[in-house]
Each structure stands twice: as C-alpha cells, then as structure tokens.
C-alpha atoms as a PDB file:
ATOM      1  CA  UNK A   1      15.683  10.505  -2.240  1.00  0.00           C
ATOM      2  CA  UNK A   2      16.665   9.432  -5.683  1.00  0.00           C
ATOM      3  CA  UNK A   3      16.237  12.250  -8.172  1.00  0.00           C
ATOM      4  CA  UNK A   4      14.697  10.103 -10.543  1.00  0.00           C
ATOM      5  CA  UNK A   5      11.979   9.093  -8.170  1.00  0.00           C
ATOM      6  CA  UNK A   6      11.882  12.788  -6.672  1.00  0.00           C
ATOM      7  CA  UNK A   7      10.870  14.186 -10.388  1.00  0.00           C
ATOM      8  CA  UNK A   8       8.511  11.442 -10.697  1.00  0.00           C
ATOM      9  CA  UNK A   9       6.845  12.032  -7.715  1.00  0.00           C
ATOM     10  CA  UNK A  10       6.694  15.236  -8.582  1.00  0.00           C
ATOM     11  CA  UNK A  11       5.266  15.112 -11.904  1.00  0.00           C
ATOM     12  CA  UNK A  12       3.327  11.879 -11.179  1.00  0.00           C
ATOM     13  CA  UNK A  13      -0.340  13.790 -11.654  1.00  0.00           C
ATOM     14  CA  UNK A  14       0.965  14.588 -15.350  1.00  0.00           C
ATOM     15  CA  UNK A  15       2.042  11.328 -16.027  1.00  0.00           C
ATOM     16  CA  UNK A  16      -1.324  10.681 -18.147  1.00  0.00           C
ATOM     17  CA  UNK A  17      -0.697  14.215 -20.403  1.00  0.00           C
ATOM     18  CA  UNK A  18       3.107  13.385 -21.192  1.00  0.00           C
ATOM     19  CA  UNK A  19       5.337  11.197 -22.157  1.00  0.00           C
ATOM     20  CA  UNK A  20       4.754   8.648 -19.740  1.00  0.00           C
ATOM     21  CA  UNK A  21       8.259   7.170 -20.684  1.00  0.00           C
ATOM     22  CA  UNK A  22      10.030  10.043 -20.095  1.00  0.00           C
ATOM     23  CA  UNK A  23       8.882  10.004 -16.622  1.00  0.00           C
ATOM     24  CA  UNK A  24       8.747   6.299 -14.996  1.00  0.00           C
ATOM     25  CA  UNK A  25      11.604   4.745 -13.315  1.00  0.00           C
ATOM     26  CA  UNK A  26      13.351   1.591 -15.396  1.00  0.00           C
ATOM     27  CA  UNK A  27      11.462  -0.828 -12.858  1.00  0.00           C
ATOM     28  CA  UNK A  28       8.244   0.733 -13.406  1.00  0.00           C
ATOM     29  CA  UNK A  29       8.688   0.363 -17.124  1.00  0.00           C
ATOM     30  CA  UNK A  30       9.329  -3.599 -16.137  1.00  0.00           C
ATOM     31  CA  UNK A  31       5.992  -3.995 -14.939  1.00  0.00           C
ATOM     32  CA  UNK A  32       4.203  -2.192 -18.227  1.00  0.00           C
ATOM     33  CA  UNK A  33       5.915  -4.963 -19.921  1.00  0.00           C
ATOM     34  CA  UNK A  34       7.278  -8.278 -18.070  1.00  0.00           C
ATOM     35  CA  UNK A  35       8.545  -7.723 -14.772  1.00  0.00           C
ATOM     36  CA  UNK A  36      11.632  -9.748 -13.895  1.00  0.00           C
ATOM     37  CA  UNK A  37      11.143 -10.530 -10.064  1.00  0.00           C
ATOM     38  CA  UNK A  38      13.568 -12.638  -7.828  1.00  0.00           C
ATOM     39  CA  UNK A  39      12.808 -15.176  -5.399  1.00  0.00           C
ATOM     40  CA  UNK A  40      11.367 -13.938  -2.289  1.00  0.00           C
ATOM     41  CA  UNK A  41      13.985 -13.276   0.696  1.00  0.00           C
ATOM     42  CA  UNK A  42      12.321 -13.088   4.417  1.00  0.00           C
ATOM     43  CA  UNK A  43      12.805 -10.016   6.352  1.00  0.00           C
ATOM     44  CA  UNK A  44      11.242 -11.122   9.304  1.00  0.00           C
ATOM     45  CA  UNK A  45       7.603 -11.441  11.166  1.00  0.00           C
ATOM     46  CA  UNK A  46       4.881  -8.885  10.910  1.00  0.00           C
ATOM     47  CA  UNK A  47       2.485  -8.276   8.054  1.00  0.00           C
ATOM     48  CA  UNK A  48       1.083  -5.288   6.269  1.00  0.00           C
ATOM     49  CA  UNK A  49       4.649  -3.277   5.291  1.00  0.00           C
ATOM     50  CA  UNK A  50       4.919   0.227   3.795  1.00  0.00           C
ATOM     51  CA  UNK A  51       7.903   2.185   2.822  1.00  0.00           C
ATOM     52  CA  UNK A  52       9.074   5.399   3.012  1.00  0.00           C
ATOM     53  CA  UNK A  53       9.529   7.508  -0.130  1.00  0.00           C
ATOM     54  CA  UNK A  54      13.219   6.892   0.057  1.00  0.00           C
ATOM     55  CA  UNK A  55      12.653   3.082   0.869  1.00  0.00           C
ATOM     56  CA  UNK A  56      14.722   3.520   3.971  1.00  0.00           C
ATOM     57  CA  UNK A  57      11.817   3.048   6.675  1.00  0.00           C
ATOM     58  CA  UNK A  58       9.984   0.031   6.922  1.00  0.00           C
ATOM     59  CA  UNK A  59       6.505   0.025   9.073  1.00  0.00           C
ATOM     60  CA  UNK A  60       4.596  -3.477   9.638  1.00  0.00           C
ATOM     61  CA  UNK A  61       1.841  -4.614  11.469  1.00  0.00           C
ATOM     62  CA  UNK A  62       2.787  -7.393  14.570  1.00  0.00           C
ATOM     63  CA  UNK A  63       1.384  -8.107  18.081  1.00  0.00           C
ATOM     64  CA  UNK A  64      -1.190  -5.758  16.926  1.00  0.00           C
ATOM     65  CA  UNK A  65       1.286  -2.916  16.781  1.00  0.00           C
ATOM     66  CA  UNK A  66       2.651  -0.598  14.506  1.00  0.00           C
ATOM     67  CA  UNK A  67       6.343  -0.987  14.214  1.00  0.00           C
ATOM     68  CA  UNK A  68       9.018   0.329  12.305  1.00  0.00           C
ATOM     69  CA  UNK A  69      12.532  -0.725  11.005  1.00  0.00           C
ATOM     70  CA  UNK A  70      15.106   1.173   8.970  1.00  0.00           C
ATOM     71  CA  UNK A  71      17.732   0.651   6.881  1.00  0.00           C
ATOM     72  CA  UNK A  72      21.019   2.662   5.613  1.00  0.00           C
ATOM     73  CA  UNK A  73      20.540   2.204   1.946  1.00  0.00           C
ATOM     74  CA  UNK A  74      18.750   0.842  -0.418  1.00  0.00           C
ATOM     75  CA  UNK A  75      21.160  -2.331  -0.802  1.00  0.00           C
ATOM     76  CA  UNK A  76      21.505  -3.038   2.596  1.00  0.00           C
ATOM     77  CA  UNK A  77      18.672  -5.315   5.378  1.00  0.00           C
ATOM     78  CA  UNK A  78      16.611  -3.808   7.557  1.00  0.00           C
ATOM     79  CA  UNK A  79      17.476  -3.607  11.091  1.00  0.00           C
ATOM     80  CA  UNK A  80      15.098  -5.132  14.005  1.00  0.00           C
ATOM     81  CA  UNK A  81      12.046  -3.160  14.178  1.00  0.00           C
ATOM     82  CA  UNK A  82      10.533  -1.390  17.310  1.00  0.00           C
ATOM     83  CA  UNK A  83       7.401  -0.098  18.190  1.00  0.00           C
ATOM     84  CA  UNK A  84       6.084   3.146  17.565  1.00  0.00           C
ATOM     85  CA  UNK A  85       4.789   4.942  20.538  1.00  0.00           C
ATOM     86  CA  UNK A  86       3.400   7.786  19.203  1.00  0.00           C
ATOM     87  CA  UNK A  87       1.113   5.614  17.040  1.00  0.00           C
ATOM     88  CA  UNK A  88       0.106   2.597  19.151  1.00  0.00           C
ATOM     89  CA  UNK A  89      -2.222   2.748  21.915  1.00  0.00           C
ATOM     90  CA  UNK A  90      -2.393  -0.185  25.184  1.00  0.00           C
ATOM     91  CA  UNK A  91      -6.126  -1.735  24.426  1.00  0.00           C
ATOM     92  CA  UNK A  92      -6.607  -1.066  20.413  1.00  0.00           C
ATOM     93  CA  UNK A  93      -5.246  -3.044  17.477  1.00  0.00           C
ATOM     94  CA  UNK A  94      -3.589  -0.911  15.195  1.00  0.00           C
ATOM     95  CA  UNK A  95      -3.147  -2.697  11.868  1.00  0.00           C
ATOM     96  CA  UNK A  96      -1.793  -1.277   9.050  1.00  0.00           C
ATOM     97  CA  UNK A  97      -0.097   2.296   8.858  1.00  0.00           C
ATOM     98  CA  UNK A  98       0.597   4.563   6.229  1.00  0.00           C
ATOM     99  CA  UNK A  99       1.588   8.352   5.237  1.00  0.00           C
ATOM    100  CA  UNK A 100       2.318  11.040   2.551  1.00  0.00           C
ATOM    101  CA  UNK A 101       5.373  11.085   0.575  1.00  0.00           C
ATOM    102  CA  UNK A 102       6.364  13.998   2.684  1.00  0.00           C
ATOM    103  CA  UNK A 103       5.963  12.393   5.911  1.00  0.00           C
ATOM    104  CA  UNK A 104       3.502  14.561   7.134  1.00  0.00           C
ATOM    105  CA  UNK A 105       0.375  13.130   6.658  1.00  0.00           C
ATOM    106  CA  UNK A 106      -0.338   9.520   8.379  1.00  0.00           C
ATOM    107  CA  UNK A 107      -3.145   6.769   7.736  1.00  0.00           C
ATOM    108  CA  UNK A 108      -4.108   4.195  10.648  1.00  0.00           C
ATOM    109  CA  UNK A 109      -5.906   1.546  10.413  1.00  0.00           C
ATOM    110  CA  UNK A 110      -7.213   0.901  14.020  1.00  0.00           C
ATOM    111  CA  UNK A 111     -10.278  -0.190  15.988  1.00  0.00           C
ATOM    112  CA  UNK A 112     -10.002   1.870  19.217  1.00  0.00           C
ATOM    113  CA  UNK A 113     -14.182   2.781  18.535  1.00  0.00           C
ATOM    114  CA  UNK A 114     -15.345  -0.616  17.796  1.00  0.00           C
ATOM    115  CA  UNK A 115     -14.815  -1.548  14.570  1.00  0.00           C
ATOM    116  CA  UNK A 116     -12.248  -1.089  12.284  1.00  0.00           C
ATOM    117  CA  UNK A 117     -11.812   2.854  11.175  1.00  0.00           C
ATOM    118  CA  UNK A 118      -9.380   5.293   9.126  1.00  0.00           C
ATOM    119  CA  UNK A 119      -7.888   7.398  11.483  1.00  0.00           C
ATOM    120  CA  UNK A 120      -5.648  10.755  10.673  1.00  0.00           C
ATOM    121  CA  UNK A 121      -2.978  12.475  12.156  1.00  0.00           C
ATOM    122  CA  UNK A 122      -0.870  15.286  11.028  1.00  0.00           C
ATOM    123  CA  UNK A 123       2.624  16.293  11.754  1.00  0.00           C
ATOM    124  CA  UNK A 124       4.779  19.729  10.607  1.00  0.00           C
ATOM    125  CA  UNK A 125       8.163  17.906  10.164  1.00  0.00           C
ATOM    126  CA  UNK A 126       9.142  13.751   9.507  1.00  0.00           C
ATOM    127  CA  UNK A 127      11.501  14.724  12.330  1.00  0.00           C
ATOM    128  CA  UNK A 128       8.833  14.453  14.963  1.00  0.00           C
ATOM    129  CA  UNK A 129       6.451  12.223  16.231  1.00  0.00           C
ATOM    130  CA  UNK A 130       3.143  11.615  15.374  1.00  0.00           C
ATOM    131  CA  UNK A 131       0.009  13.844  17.421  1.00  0.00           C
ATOM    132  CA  UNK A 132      -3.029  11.805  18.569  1.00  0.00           C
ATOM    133  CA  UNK A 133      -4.981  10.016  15.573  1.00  0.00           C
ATOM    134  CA  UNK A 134      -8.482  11.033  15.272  1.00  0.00           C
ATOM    135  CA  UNK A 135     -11.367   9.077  12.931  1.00  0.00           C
ATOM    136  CA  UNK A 136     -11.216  10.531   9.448  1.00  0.00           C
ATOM    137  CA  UNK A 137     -14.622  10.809   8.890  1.00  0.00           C
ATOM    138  CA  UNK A 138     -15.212  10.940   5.333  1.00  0.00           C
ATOM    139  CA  UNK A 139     -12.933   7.523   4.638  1.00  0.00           C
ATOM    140  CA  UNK A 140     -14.937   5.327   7.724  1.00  0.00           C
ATOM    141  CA  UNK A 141     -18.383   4.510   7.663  1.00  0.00           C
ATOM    142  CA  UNK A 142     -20.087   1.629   9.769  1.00  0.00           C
ATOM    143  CA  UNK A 143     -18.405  -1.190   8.543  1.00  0.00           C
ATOM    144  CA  UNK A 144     -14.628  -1.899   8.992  1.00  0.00           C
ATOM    145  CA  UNK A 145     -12.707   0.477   6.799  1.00  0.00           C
ATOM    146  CA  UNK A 146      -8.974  -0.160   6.180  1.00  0.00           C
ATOM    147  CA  UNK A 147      -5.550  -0.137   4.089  1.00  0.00           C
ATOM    148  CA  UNK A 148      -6.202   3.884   3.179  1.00  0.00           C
ATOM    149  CA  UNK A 149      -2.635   4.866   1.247  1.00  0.00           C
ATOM    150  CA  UNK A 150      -1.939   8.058  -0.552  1.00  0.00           C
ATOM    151  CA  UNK A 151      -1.629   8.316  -4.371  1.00  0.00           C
ATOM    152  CA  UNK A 152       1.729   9.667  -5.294  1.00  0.00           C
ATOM    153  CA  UNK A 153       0.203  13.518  -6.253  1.00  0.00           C
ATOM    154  CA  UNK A 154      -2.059  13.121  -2.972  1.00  0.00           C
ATOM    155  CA  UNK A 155      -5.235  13.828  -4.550  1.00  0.00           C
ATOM    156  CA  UNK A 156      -6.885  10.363  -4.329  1.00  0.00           C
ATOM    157  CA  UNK A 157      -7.365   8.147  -0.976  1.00  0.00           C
ATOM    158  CA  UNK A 158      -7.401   4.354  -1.652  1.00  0.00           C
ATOM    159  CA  UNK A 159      -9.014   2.042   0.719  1.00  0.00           C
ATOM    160  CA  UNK A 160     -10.537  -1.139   1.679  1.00  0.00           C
ATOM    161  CA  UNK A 161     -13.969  -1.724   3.522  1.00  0.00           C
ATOM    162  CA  UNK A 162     -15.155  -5.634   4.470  1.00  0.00           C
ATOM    163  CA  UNK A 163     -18.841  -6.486   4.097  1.00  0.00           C
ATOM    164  CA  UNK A 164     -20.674  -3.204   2.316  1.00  0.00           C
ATOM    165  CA  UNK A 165     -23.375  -3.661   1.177  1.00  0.00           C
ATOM    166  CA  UNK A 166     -22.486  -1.333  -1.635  1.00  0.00           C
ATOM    167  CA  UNK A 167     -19.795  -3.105  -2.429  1.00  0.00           C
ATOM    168  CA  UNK A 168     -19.242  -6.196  -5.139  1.00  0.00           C
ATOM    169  CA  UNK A 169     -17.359  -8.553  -2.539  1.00  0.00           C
ATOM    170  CA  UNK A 170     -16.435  -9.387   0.770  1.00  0.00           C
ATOM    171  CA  UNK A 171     -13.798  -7.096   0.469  1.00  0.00           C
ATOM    172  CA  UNK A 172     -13.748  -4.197  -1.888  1.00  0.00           C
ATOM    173  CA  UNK A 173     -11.019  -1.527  -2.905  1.00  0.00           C
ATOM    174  CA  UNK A 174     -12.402   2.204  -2.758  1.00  0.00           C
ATOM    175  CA  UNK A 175     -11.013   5.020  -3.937  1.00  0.00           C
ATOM    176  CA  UNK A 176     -11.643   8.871  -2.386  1.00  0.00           C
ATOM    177  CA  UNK A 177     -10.791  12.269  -4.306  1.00  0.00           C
ATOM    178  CA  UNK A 178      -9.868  15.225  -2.707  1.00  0.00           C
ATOM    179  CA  UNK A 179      -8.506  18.489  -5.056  1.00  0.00           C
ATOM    180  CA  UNK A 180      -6.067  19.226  -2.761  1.00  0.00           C
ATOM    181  CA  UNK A 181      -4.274  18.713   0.835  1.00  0.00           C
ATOM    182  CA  UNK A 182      -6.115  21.462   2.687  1.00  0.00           C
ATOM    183  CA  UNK A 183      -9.743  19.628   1.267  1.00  0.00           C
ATOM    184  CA  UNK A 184     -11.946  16.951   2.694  1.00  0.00           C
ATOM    185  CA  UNK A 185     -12.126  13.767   0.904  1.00  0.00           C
ATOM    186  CA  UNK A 186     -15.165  13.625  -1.254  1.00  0.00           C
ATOM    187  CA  UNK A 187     -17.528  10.237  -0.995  1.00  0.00           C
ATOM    188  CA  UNK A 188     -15.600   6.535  -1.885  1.00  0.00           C
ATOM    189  CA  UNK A 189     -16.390   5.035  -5.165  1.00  0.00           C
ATOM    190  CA  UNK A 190     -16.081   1.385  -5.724  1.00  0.00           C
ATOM    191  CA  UNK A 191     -12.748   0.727  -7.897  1.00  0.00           C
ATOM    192  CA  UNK A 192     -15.105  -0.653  -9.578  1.00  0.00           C
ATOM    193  CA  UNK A 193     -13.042  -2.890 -12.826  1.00  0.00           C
ATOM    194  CA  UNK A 194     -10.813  -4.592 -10.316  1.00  0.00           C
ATOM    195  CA  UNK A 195     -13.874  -5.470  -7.853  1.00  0.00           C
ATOM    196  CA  UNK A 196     -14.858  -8.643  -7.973  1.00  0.00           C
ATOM    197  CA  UNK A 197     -17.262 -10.819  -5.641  1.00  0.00           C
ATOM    198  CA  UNK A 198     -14.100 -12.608  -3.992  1.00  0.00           C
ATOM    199  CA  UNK A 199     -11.536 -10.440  -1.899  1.00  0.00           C
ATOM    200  CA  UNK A 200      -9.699  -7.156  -2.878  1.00  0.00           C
ATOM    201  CA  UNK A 201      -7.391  -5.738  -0.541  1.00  0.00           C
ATOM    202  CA  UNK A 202      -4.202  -4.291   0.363  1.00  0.00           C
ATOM    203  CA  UNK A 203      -3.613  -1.763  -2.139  1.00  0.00           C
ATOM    204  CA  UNK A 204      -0.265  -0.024  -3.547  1.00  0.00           C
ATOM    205  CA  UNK A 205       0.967   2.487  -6.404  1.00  0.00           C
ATOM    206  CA  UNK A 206       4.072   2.983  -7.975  1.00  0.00           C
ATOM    207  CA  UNK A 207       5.507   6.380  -8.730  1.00  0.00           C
ATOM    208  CA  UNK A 208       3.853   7.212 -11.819  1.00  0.00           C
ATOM    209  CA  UNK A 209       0.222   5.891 -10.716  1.00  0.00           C
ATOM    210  CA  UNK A 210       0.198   3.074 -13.383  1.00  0.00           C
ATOM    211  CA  UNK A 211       0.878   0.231 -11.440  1.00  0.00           C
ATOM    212  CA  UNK A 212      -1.158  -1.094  -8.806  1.00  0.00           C
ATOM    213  CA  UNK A 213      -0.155  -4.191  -6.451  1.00  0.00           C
ATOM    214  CA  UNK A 214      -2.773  -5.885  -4.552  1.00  0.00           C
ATOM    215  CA  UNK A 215      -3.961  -8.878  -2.560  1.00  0.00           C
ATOM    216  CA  UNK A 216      -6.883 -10.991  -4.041  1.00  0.00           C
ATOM    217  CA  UNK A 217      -8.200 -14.611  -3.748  1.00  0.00           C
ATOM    218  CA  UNK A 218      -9.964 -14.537  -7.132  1.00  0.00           C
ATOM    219  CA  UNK A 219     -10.210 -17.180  -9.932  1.00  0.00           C
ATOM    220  CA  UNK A 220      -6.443 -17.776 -10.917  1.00  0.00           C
ATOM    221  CA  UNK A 221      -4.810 -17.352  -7.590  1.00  0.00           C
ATOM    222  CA  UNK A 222      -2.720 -20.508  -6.259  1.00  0.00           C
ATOM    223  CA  UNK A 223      -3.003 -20.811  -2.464  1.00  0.00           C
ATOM    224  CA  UNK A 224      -5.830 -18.740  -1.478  1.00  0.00           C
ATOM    225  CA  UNK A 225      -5.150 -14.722  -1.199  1.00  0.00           C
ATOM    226  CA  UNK A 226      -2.364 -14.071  -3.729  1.00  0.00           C
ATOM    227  CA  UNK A 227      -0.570 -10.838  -4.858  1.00  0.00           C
ATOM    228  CA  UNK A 228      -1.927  -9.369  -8.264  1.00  0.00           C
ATOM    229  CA  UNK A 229      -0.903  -6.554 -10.595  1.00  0.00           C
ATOM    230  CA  UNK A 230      -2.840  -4.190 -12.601  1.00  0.00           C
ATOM    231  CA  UNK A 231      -1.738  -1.939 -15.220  1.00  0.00           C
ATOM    232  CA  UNK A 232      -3.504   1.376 -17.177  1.00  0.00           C
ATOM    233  CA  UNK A 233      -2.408   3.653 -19.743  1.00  0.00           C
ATOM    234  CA  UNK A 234      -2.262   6.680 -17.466  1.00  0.00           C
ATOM    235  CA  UNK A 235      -3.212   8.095 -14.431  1.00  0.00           C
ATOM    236  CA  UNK A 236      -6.462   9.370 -15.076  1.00  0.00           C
ATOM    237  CA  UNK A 237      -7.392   5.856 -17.280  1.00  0.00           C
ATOM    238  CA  UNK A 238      -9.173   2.886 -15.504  1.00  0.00           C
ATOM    239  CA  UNK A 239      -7.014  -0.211 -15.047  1.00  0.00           C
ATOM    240  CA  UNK A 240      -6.976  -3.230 -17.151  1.00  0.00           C
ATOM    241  CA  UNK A 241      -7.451  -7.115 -16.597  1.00  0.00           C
ATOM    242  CA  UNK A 242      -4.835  -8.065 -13.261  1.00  0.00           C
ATOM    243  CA  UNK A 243      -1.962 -10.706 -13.285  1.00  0.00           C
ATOM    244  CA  UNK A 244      -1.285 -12.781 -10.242  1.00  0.00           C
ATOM    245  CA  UNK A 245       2.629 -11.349  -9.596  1.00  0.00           C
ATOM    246  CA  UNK A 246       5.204 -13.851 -11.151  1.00  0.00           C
ATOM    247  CA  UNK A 247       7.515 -15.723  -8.638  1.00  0.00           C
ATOM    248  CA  UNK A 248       5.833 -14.494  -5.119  1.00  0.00           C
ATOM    249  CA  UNK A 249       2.821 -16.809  -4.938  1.00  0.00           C
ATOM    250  CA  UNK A 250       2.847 -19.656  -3.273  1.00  0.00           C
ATOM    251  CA  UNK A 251       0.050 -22.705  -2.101  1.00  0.00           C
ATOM    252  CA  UNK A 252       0.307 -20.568   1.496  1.00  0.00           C
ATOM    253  CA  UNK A 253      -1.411 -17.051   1.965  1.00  0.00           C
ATOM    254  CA  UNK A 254       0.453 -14.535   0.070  1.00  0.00           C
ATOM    255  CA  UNK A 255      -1.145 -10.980   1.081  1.00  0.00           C
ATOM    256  CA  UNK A 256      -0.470  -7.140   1.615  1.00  0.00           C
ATOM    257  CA  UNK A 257       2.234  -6.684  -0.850  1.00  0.00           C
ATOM    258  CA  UNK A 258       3.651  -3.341  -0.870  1.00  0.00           C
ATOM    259  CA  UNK A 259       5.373  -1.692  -3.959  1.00  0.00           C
ATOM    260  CA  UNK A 260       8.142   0.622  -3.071  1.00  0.00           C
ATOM    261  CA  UNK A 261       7.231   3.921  -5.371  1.00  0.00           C
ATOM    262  CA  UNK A 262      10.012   3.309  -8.297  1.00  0.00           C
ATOM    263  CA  UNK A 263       8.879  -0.397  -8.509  1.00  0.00           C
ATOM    264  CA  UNK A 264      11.949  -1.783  -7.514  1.00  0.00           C
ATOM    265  CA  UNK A 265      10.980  -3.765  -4.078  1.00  0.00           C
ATOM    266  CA  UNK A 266       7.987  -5.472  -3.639  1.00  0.00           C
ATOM    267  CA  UNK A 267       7.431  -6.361  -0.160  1.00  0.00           C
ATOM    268  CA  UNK A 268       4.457  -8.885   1.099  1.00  0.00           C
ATOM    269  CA  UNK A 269       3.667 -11.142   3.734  1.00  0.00           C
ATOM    270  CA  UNK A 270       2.749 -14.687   3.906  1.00  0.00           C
ATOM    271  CA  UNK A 271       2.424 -18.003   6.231  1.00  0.00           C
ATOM    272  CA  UNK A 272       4.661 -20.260   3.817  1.00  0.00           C
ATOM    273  CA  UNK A 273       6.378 -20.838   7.033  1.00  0.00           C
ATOM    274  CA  UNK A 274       3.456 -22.879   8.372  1.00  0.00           C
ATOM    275  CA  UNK A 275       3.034 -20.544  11.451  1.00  0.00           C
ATOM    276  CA  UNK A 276       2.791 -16.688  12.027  1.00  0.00           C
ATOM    277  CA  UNK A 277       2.871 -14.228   9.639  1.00  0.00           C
ATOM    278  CA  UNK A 278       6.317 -13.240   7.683  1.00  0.00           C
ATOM    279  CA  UNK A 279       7.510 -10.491   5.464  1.00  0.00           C
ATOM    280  CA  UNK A 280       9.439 -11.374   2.433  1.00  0.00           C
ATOM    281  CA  UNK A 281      10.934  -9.108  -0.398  1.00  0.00           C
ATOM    282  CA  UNK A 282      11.691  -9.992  -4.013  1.00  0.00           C
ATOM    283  CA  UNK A 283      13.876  -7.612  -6.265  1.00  0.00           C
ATOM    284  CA  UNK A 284      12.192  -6.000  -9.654  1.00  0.00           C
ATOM    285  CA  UNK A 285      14.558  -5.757 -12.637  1.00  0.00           C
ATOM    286  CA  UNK A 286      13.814  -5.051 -16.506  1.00  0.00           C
END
C-alpha cells in the first residue's frame, strides 16, 4: 500500500480534529474542490465493484456471483475475473461484497434466507479464504438490507435497506456505529440529510471519510439512477448538498460507483451499452 494512503487510513478517525489537509491524498483534495475526472473506460461486465485497500483487487457482482479480478499495479487493467468459491453458494444470489481495509472482515449482500440480508464472515489472514457467512443480525431486519461497507477507522457500518417503513424513500442509506471491532453494531440511523423520497444507494468513502460517492435517481440526475457526490467538513460533521459526478453520467443507468480510498479511481456500472450491465472507470486528477 501507498504510504500516503496507509497514514491516512490510519489517522482517518482524526481527520475531523486536525489538519484535514495535512492528511488527505491530492485526489481527495480534488473532490473538496473541483474534481477533474476523465472519460469513462469499460473494464468489462458485472456491476457493484469494490477495491482493495491497495486498489489491486477488484470484486463485482455477475451471474449472481461474487467475482474477483486483480491487477499488478495501479497503472495497469485488470485481468479476467473468476469466481470466488469461498463466497458464493449454488441456489443464492450473492450481490454485492465487501471487507475491512485489513482484509479480514467481509460484508455480503445475499438472499440465501429469503430476502435480501447482511451477512458476516471473518478471516485471520487476507491470505486465506473466506469461512461460511452467517446473517449479521444487527445490520438485517425484515426488509432487504444491502451495500454494508466499512468506514475507513471501522467504527461505522453503512448500508442500504429497500422499502422501510422508517425510511424517507424507496431506498434509503443507513449508517450503524460500533466503538470498536470486537463490538456489536448498535441500531441503523437514517443518513438522514442525503435521504430523500427517490433512491439512495450504493454507498462509498474515501480515505479521510469526507467524501462520499453514491447512486441516486433524484431531481437533477440525467438518465435515471446517476452517481452523486457529497462532501462535509470532517468526519464527525453531517454532509452537505450532493453533486451528480461530472463526466460519468449518462441518459443510461449509471449506478454503484465505487471510490477507491485515495480518490483516485472511481469505478461504476452502467447499461450505456444498451444490454447487460458494464463496469467502467474514470481517472480523478486535481
């Protein structure tokens, strides 16, 4: 890993007590401000990416599997992906996929009980695969619960439930607090100045925790669900009025856009293609 990124990662749950400047990658900074974002390249089909810390493992959502491709450096494409056995299961649709920065604690989005549910798994190395997945209680409740990710210091549990009737929408972003690894997650709160009653989804942090990415079809979006940004002051403040992201939107569906943690890739998928779902990734520069 980068040691830029690694001391930000590390530091990230101070970045609203210091210098936030001192801490935040140049491409983070870009988003504060104006982010300069290149056309969008395709990578290939599937939906629903995440990256690895390092940005060197790609996972996506296709066939209703969880696969996985890699890459040698940061410069360089992704090779073909392949399925994740330890992961998938023959009769369930597994749907979106995420872990720690450390590797060692995974999300699943699945619905091998019914409906869609948070399920948990935990590992002692990234070197080996993944035990069974079991419902994480305290992140799934009767309705379909989904897109859980990790903030950066691993204290707070974001995630998205369709249909609640506590929520504002038809789909709602949630976020969980825990005060540390070895704790239960308390109960969700609505994130409640970026819920709106169309469609929140999908969401992602940068490094620092003032920069979140996520999918929306709310007033100002061009072809349905779109990819928004939101911005805060720091880590502890609420976020303020989204932007749909420059460049990436198109008239087709534009949704789970993943930011990789210095804010340097953004990677999202979309039907511009006029059939299945493909990923595409656009470049972030000051």
């Amino acid at each position: 890993m980068h040691t830029l990124l690694a001391a930000v990662i590390v530091l990230c749950a101070a970045c609203g007590r210091i210098g936030f400047d001192d801490l935040a990658t140049p491409c983070e900074r870009a988003w504060l401000t104006k982010p300069n974002i290149s056309p969008p390249v395709l990578i290939g089909p599937g939906s629903a990416p995440f990256l690895s810390a390092d940005g060197l493992t790609l996972y996506l959502s296709n066939a209703r599997d969880v696969q996985s491709a890699v890459r040698a450096s940061l410069d360089e494409p992704f090779g073909a992906p392949t399925a994740v056995a330890s992961i998938n299961t023959p009769t369930a649709s597994e749907i979106h996929f995420t872990h720690s920065q450390d590797g060692l604690e995974g999300f699943l989005s699945a619905n091998r009980s019914g409906g869609y549910d948070i399920w948990y798994s935990t590992r002692p190395s990234p070197d080996v695969d993944w035990p069974v997945f079991t419902v994480l209680p305290e992140l799934s409740s009767t309705v379909d619960d989904y897109n859980a990710i990790l903030s950066p210091d691993e204290r707070i549990a974001y995630l998205v439930t369709k249909d609640s009737p506590a929520g504002a929408g038809l789909t709602d972003m949630w976020i969980a607090t825990r005060p540390d690894r070895d704790a239960p997650f308390g109960t969700p709160s609505l994130l409640s100045e970026l819920a709106t009653a169309n469609e929140e989804a999908s969401p992602s942090l940068s490094a620092g925790a003032r920069v979140l990415v996520f999918t929306s079809d709310r007033a100002g979006s061009v072809g349905g669900l779109d990819i928004w940004y939101a911005t805060r002051d720091g880590d502890a403040e609420p976020f303020g009025p989204p932007r749909p992201v420059p460049i990436v939107n198109s008239l087709a569906r534009d949704y789970t856009g993943f930011l990789r943690s210095d804010g340097c890739e953004l990677i999202f998928a979309s039907n511009r293609g006029g059939g299945d779902d493909e990923l595409f990734i656009s470049r972030v520069s000051l």
